[in-house]
N, C-alpha and C. Protein backbone atom coordinates (compact mmCIF):
# COMPACT_ATOMS: atom_id res chain seq x y z
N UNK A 1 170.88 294.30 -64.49
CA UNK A 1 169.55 294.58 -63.97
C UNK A 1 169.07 293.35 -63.19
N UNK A 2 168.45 293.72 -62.52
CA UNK A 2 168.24 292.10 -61.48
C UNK A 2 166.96 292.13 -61.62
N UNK A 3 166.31 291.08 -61.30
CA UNK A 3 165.23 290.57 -61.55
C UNK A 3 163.92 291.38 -60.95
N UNK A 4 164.05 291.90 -59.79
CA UNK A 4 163.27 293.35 -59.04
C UNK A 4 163.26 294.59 -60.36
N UNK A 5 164.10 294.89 -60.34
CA UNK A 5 164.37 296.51 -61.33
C UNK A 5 163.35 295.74 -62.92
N UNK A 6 163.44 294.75 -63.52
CA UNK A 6 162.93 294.27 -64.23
C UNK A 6 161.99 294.42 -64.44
N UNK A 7 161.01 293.78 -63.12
CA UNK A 7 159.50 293.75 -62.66
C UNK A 7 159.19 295.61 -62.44
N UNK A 8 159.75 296.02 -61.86
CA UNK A 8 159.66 297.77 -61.46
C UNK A 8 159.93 298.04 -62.95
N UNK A 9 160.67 298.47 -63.33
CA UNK A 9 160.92 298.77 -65.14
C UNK A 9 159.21 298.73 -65.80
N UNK A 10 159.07 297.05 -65.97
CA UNK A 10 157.99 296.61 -66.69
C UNK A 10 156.85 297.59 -66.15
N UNK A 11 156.51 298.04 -65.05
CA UNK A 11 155.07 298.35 -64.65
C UNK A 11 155.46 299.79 -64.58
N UNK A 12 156.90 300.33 -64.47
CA UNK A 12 156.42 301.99 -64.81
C UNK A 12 156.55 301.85 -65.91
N UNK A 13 156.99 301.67 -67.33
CA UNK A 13 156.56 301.43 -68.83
C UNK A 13 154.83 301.13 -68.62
N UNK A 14 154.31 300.60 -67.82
CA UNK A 14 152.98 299.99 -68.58
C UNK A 14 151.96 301.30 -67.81
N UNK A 15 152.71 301.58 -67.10
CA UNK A 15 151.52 303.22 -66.62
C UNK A 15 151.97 303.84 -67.11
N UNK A 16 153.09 304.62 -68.06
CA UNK A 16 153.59 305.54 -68.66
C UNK A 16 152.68 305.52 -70.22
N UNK A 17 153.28 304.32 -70.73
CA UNK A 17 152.75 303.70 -71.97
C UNK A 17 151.58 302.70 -72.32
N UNK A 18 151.51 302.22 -71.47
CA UNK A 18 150.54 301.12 -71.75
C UNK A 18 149.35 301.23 -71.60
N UNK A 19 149.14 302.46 -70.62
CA UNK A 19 148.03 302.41 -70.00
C UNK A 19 147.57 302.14 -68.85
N UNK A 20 147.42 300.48 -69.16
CA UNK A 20 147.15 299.77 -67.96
C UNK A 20 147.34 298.20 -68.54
N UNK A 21 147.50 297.27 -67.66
CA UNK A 21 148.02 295.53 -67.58
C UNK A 21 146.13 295.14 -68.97
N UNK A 22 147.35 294.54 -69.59
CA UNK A 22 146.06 293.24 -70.06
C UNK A 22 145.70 292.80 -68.99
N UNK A 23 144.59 292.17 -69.23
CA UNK A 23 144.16 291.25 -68.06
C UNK A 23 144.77 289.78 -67.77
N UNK A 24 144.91 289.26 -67.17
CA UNK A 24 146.12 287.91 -66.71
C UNK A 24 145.16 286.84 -67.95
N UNK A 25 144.37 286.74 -68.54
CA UNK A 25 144.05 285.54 -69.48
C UNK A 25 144.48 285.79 -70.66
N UNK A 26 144.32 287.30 -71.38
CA UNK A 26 144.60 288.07 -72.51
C UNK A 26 146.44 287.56 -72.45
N UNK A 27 146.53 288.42 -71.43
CA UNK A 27 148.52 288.01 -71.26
C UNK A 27 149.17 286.40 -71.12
N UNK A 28 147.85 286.10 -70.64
CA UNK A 28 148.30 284.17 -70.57
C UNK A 28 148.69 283.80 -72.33
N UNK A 29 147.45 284.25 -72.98
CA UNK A 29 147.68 284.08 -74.36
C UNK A 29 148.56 284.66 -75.17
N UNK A 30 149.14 286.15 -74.55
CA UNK A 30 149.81 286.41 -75.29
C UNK A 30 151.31 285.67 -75.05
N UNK A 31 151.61 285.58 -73.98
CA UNK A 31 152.52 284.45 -73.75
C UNK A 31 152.93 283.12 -74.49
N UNK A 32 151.68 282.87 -74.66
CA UNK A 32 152.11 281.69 -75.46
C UNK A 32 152.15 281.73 -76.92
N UNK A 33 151.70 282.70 -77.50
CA UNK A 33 152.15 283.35 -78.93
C UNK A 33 153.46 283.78 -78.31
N UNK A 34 153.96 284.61 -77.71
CA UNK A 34 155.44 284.76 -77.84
C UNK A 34 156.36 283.62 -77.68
N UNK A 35 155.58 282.59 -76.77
CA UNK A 35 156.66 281.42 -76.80
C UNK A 35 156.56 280.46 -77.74
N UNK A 36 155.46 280.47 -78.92
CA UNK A 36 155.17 279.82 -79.85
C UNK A 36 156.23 280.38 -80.71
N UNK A 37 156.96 281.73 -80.74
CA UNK A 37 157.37 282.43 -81.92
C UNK A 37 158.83 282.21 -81.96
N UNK A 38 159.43 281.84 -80.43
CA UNK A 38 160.68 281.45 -80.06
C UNK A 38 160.77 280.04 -80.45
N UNK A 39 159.93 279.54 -80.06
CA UNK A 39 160.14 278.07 -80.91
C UNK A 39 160.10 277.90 -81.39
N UNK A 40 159.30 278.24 -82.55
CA UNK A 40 159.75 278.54 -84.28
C UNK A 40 160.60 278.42 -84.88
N UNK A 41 161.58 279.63 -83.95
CA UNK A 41 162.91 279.89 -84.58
C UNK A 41 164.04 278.90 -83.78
N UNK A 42 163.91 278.29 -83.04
CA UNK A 42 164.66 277.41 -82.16
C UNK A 42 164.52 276.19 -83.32
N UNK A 43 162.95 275.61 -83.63
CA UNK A 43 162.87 274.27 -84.30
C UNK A 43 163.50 274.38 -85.48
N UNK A 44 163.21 275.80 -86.08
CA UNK A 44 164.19 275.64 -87.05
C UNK A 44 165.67 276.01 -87.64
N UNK A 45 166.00 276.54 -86.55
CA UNK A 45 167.49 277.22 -86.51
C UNK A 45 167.87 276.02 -85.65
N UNK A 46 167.62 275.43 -85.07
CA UNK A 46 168.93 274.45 -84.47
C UNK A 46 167.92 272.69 -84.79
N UNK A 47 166.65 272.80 -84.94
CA UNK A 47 166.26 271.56 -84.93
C UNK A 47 166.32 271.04 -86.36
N UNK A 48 165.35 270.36 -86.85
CA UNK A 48 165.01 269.37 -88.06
C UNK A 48 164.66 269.79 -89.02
N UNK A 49 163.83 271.03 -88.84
CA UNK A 49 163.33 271.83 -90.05
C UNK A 49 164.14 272.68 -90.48
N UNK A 50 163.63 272.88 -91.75
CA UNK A 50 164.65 273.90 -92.40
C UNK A 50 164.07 275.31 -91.87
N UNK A 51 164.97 276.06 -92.31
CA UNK A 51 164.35 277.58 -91.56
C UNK A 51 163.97 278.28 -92.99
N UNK A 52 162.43 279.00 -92.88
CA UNK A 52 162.02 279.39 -93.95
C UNK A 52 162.83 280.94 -94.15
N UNK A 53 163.13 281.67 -95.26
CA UNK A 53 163.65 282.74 -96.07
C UNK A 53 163.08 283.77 -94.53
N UNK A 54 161.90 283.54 -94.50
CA UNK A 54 161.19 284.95 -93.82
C UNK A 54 161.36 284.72 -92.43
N UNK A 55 162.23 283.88 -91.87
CA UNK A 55 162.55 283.52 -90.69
C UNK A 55 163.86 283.59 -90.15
N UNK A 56 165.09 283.90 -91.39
CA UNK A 56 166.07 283.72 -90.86
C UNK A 56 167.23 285.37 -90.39
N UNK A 57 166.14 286.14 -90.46
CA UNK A 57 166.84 287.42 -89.65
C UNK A 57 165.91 287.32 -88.34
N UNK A 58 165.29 286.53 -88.06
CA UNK A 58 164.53 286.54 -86.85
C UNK A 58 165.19 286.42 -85.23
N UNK A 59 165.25 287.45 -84.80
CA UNK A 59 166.11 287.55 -83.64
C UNK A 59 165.94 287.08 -82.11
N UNK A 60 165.93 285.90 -82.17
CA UNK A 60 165.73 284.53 -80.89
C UNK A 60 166.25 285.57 -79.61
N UNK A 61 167.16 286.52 -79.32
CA UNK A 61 166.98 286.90 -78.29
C UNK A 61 166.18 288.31 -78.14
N UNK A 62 165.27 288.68 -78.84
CA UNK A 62 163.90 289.78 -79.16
C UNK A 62 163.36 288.43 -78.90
N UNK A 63 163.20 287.29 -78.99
CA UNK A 63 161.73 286.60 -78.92
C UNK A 63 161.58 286.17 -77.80
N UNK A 64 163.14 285.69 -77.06
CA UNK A 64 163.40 285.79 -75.23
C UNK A 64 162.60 286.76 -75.05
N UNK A 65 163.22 288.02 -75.03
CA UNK A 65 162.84 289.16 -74.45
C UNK A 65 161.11 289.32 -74.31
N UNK A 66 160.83 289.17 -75.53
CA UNK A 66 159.20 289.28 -75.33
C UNK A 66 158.37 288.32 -74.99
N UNK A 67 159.18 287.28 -74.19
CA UNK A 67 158.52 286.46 -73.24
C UNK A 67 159.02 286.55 -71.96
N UNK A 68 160.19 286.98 -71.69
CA UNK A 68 160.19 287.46 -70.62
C UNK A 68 159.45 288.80 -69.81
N UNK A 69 159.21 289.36 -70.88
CA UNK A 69 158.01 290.67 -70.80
C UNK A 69 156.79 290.42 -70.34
N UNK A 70 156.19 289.38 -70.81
CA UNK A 70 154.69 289.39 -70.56
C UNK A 70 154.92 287.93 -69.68
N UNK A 71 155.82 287.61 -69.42
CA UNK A 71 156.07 287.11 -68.08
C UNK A 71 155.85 287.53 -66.75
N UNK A 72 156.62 288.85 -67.06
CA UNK A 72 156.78 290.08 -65.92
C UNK A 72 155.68 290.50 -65.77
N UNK A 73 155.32 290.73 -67.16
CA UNK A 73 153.63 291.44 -66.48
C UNK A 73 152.66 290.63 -65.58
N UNK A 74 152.90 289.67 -65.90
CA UNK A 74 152.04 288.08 -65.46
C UNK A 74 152.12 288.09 -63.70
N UNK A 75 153.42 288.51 -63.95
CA UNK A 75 154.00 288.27 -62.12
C UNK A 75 153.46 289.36 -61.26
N UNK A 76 153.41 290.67 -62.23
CA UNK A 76 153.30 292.08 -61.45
C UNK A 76 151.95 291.96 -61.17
N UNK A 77 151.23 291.52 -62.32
CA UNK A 77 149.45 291.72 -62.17
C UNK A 77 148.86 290.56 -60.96
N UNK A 78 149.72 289.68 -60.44
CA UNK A 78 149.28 288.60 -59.50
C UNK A 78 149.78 288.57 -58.53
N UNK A 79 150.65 289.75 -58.30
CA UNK A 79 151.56 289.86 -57.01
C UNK A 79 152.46 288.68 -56.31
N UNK A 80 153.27 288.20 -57.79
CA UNK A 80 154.72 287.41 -57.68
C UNK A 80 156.01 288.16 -57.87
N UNK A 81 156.53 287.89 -56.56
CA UNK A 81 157.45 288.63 -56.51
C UNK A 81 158.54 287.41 -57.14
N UNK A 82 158.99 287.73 -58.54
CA UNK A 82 159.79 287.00 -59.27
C UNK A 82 160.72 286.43 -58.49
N UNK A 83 162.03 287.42 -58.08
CA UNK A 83 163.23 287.05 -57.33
C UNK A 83 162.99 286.35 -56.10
N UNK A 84 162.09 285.86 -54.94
CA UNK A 84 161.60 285.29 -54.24
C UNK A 84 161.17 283.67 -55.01
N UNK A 85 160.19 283.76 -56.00
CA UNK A 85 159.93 282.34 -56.80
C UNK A 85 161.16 281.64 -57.04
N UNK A 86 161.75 282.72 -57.75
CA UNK A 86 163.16 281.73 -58.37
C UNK A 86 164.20 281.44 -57.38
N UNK A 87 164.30 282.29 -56.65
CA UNK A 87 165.27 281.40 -55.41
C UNK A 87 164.63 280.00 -54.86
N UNK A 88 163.46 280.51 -54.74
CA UNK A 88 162.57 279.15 -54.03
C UNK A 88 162.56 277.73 -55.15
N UNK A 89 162.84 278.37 -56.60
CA UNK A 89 162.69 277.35 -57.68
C UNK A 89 164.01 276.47 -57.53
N UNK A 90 165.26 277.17 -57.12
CA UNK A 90 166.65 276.74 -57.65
C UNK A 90 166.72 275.99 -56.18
N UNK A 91 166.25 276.58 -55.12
CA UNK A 91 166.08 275.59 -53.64
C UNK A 91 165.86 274.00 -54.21
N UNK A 92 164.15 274.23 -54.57
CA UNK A 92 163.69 272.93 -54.69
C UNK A 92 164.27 272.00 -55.76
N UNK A 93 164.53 272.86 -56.50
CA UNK A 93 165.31 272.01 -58.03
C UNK A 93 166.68 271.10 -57.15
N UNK A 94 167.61 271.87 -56.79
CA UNK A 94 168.71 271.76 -56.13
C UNK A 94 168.32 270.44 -55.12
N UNK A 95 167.38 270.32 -53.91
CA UNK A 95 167.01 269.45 -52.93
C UNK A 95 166.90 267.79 -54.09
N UNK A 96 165.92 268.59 -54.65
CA UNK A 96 165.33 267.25 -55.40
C UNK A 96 166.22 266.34 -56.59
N UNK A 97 166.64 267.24 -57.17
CA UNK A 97 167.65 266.91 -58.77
C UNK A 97 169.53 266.66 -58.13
N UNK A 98 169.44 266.98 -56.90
CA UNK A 98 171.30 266.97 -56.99
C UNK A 98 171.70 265.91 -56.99
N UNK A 99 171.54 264.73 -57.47
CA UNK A 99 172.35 263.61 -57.55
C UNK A 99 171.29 262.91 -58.73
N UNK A 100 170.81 263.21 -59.32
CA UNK A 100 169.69 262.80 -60.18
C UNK A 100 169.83 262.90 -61.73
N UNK A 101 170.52 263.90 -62.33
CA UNK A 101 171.31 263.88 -63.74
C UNK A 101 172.47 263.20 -63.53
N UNK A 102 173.43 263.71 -62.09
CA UNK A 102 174.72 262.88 -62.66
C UNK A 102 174.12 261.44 -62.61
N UNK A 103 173.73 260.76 -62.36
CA UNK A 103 173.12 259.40 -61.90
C UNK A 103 172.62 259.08 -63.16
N UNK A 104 172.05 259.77 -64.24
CA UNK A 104 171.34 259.46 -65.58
C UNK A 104 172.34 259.49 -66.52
N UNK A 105 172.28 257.90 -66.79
CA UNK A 105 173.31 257.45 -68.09
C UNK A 105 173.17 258.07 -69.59
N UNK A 106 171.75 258.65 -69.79
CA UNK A 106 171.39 259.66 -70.65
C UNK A 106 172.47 260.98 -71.22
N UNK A 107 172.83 261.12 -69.94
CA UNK A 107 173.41 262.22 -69.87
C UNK A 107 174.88 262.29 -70.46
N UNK A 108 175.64 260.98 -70.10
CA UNK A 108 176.92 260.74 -70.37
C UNK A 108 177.48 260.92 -71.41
C-alpha cells in the first residue's frame, strides 16, 4: 500500500465509520497518547526498565499503526499530501546529513 492509498483508505473509513475527523488539536493529542503508548513499550521492552506483567503481550506494531493513523488523519484534515512531504523530507535529510554520520566517530 503506498503512502496515497493509506491517506485515501484513512478518510473513506472516517466517512463510512467515523463520522467525521476530530478536530486537528483533539487528534494532536491523541497522537501523542498513541506515541506515549509506543514508548512505553519500546522503554521497556528494549530499554532500562523492566516491562510490567500487563505490558508484555503489548503489540509495538498495533501501537505503530495507531500512530500512523492519527497521523494520517492529521495530514488529510490539513491538506498534506504525505507522499510529497516525505520525498521532500528524504531530499533535505539526504542534501544536509550525507557525509555527516559517516564523519561522526559516535557512530563507529
Amino acid at each position: 500500500m503506498s503512502i496515497q492509498e493509506a491517506q485515501t483508505q484513512v478518510d473513506q473509513w472516517i466517512k463510512t465509520y467515523g463520522v467525521r475527523y476530530f478536530n486537528e488539536l483533539t487528534n494532536l493529542t491523541i497522537l501523542t497518547e498513541e506515541v506515549g503508548e509506543m514508548a512505553r513499550i519500546i522503554a521497556r521492552r528494549y530499554g532500562e526498565q523492566s516491562e510490567k506483567e500487563s505490558d508484555k503481550n503489548k503489540d509495538l506494531g498495533d501501537e505503530m499503526a495507531d500512530v500512523l493513523w492519527v497521523l494520517i488523519c492529521l495530514a488529510n484534515q490539513t491538506g498534506v499530501d504525505l507522499t510529497k512531504a516525505f520525498e521532500k523530507n528524504i531530499e533535505k535529510k539526504t542534501l544536509r546529513d550525507k557525509d555527516r554520520h559517516h564523519q561522526n566517530s559516535k557512530l563507529k
